[in-house]
C-alpha atoms as a PDB file:
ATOM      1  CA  UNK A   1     -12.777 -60.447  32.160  1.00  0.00           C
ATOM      2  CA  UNK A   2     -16.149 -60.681  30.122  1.00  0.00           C
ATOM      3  CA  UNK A   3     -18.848 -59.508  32.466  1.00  0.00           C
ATOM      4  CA  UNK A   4     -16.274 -57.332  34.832  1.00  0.00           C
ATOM      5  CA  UNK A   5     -15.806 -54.565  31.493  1.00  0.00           C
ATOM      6  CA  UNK A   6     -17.094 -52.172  33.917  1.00  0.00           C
ATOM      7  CA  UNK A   7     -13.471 -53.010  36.213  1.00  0.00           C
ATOM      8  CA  UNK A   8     -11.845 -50.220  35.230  1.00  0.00           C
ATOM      9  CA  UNK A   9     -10.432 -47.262  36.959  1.00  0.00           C
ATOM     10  CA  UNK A  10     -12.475 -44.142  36.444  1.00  0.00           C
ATOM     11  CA  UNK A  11     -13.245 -41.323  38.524  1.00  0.00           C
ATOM     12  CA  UNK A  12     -15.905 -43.289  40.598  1.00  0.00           C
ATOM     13  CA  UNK A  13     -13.598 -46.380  41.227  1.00  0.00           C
ATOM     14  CA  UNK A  14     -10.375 -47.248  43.202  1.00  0.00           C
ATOM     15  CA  UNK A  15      -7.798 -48.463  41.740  1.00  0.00           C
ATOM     16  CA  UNK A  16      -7.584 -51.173  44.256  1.00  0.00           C
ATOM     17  CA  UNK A  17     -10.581 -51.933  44.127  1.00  0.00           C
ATOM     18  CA  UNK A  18     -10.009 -52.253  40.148  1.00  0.00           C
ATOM     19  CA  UNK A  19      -6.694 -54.553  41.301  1.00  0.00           C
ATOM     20  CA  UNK A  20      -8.640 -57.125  43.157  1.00  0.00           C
ATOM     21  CA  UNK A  21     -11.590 -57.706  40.966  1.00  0.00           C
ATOM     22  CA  UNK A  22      -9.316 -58.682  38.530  1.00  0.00           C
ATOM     23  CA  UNK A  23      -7.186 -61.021  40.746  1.00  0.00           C
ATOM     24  CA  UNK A  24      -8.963 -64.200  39.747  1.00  0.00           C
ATOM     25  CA  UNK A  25      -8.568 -64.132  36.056  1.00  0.00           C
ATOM     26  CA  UNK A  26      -4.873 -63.264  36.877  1.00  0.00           C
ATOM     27  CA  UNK A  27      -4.853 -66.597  39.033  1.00  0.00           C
ATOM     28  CA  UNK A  28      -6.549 -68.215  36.253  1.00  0.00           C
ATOM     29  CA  UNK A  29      -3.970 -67.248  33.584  1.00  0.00           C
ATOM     30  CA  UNK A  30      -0.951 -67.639  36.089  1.00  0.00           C
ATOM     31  CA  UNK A  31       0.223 -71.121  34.993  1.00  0.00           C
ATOM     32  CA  UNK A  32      -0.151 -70.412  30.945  1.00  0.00           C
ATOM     33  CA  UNK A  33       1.994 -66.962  31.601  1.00  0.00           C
ATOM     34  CA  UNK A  34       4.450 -68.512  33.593  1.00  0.00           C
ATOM     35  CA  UNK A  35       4.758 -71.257  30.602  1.00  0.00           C
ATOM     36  CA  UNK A  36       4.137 -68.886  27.480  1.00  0.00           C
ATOM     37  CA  UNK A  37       6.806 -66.398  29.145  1.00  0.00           C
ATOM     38  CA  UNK A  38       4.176 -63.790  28.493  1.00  0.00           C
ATOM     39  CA  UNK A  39       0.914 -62.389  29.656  1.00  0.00           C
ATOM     40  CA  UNK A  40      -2.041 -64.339  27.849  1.00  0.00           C
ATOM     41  CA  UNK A  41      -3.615 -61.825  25.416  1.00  0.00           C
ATOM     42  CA  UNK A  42      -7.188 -62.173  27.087  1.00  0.00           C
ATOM     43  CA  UNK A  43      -5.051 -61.221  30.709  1.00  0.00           C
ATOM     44  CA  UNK A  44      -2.897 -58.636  28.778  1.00  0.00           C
ATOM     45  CA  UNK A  45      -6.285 -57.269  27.297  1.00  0.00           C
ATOM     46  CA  UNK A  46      -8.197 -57.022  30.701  1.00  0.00           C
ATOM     47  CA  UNK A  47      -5.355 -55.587  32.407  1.00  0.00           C
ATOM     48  CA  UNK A  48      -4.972 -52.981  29.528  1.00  0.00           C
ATOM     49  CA  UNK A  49      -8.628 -52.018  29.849  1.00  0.00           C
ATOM     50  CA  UNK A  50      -8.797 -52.448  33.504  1.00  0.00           C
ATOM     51  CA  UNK A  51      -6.596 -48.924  33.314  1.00  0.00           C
ATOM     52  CA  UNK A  52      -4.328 -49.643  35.975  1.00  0.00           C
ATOM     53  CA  UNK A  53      -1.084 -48.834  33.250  1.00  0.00           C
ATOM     54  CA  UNK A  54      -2.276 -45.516  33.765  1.00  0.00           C
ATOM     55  CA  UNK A  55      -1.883 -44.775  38.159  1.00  0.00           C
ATOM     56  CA  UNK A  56       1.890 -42.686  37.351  1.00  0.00           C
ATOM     57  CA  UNK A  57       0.844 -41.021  34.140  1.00  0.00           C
ATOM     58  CA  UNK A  58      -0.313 -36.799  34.603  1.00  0.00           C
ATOM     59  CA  UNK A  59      -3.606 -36.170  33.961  1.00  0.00           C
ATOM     60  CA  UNK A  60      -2.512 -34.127  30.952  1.00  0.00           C
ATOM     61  CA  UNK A  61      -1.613 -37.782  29.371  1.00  0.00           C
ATOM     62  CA  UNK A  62      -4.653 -39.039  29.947  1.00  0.00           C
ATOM     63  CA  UNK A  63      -3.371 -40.589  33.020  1.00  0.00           C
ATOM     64  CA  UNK A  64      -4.976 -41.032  36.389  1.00  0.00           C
ATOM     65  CA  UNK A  65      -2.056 -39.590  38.624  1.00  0.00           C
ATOM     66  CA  UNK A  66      -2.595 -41.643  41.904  1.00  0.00           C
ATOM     67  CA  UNK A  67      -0.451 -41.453  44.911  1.00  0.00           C
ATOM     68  CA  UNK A  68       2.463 -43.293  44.875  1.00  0.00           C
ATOM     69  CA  UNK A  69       1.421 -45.414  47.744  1.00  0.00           C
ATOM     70  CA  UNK A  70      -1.478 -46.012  45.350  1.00  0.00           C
ATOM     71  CA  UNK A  71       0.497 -47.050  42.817  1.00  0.00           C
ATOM     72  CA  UNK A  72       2.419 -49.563  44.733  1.00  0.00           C
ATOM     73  CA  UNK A  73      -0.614 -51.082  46.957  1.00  0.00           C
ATOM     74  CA  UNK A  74      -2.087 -51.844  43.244  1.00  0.00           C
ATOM     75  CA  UNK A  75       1.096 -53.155  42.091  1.00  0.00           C
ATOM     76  CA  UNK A  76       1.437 -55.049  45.532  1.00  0.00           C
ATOM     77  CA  UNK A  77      -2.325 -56.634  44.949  1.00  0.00           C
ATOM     78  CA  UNK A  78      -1.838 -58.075  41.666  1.00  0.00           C
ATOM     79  CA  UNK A  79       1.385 -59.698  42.547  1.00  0.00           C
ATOM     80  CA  UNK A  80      -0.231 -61.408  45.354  1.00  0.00           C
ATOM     81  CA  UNK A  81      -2.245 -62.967  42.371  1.00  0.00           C
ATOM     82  CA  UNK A  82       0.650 -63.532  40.496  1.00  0.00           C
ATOM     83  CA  UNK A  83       3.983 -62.177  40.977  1.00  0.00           C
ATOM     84  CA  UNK A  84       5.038 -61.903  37.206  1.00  0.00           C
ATOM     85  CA  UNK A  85       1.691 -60.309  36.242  1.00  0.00           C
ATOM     86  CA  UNK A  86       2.338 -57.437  39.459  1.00  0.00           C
ATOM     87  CA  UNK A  87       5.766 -56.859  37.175  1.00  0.00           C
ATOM     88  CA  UNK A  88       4.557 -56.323  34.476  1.00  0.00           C
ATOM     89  CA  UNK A  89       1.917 -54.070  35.724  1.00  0.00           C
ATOM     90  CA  UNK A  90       4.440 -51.770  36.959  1.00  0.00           C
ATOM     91  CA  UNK A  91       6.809 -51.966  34.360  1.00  0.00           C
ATOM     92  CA  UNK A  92       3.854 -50.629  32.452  1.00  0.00           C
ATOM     93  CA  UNK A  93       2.712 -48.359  34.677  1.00  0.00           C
ATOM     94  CA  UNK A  94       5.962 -46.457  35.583  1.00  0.00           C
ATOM     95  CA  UNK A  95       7.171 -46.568  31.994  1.00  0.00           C
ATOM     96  CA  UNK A  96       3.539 -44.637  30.442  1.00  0.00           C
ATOM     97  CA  UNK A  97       4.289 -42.407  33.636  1.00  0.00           C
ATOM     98  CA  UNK A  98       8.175 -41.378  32.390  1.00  0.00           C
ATOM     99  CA  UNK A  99       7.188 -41.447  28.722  1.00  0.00           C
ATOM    100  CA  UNK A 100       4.273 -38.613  29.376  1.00  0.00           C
ATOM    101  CA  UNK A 101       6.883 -36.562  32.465  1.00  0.00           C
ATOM    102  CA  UNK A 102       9.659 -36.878  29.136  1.00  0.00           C
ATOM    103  CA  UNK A 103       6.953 -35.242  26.312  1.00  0.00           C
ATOM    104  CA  UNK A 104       6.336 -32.429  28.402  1.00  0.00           C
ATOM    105  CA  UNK A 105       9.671 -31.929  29.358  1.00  0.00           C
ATOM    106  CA  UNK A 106      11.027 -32.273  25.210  1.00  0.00           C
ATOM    107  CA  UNK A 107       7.718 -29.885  24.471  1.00  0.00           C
ATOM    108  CA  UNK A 108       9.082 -27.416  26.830  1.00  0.00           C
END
């Protein structure tokens, strides 16, 4: 990602937005993913800063606690770029989302 550190999704940017700035390094590291059987770490990096993981996590997690539909437009932009990158975002994303919904259910 290099010069796009600022893609990330805070407060002042959509997550989409976020999704589709990142769609041509995702393109770029399609081919080495699909033949590694894993996200590149420079991908897997950028999409770990980019802060998408966090769209189903509670704010209480230090999530971002989109919409649903948000969730899955994001999902649904990034696997236009590459479909096995869009997995693993939301694998990710809706696993960090259970895992915070299960703390606060064992705190309680």
């Amino acid at each position: 990602m290099g010069e796009q550190e600022s893609k990330t999704v805070a407060a002042n940017q959509q997550p989409l937005s976020v999704a589709l700035g990142l769609a041509p390094a995702i393109r770029e590291h399609a081919a080495e993913a699909e033949q590694e059987r894993r996200l590149p770490g420079e991908l897997a990096r950028d999409m770990a800063r980019s802060g998408l993981h966090k769209l189903a996590s509670p704010a209480y997690a230090n999530g971002t606690e989109r919409d649903p539909l948000t969730q899955i437009k994001v999902i649904e932009a990034v696997s236009e770029a590459d479909g096995s990158t869009g997995w693993n975002l939301m694998i990710g994303m809706e696993v960090q989302g259970f895992a915070a919904r299960a703390r606060l259910t064992a705190i309680w």
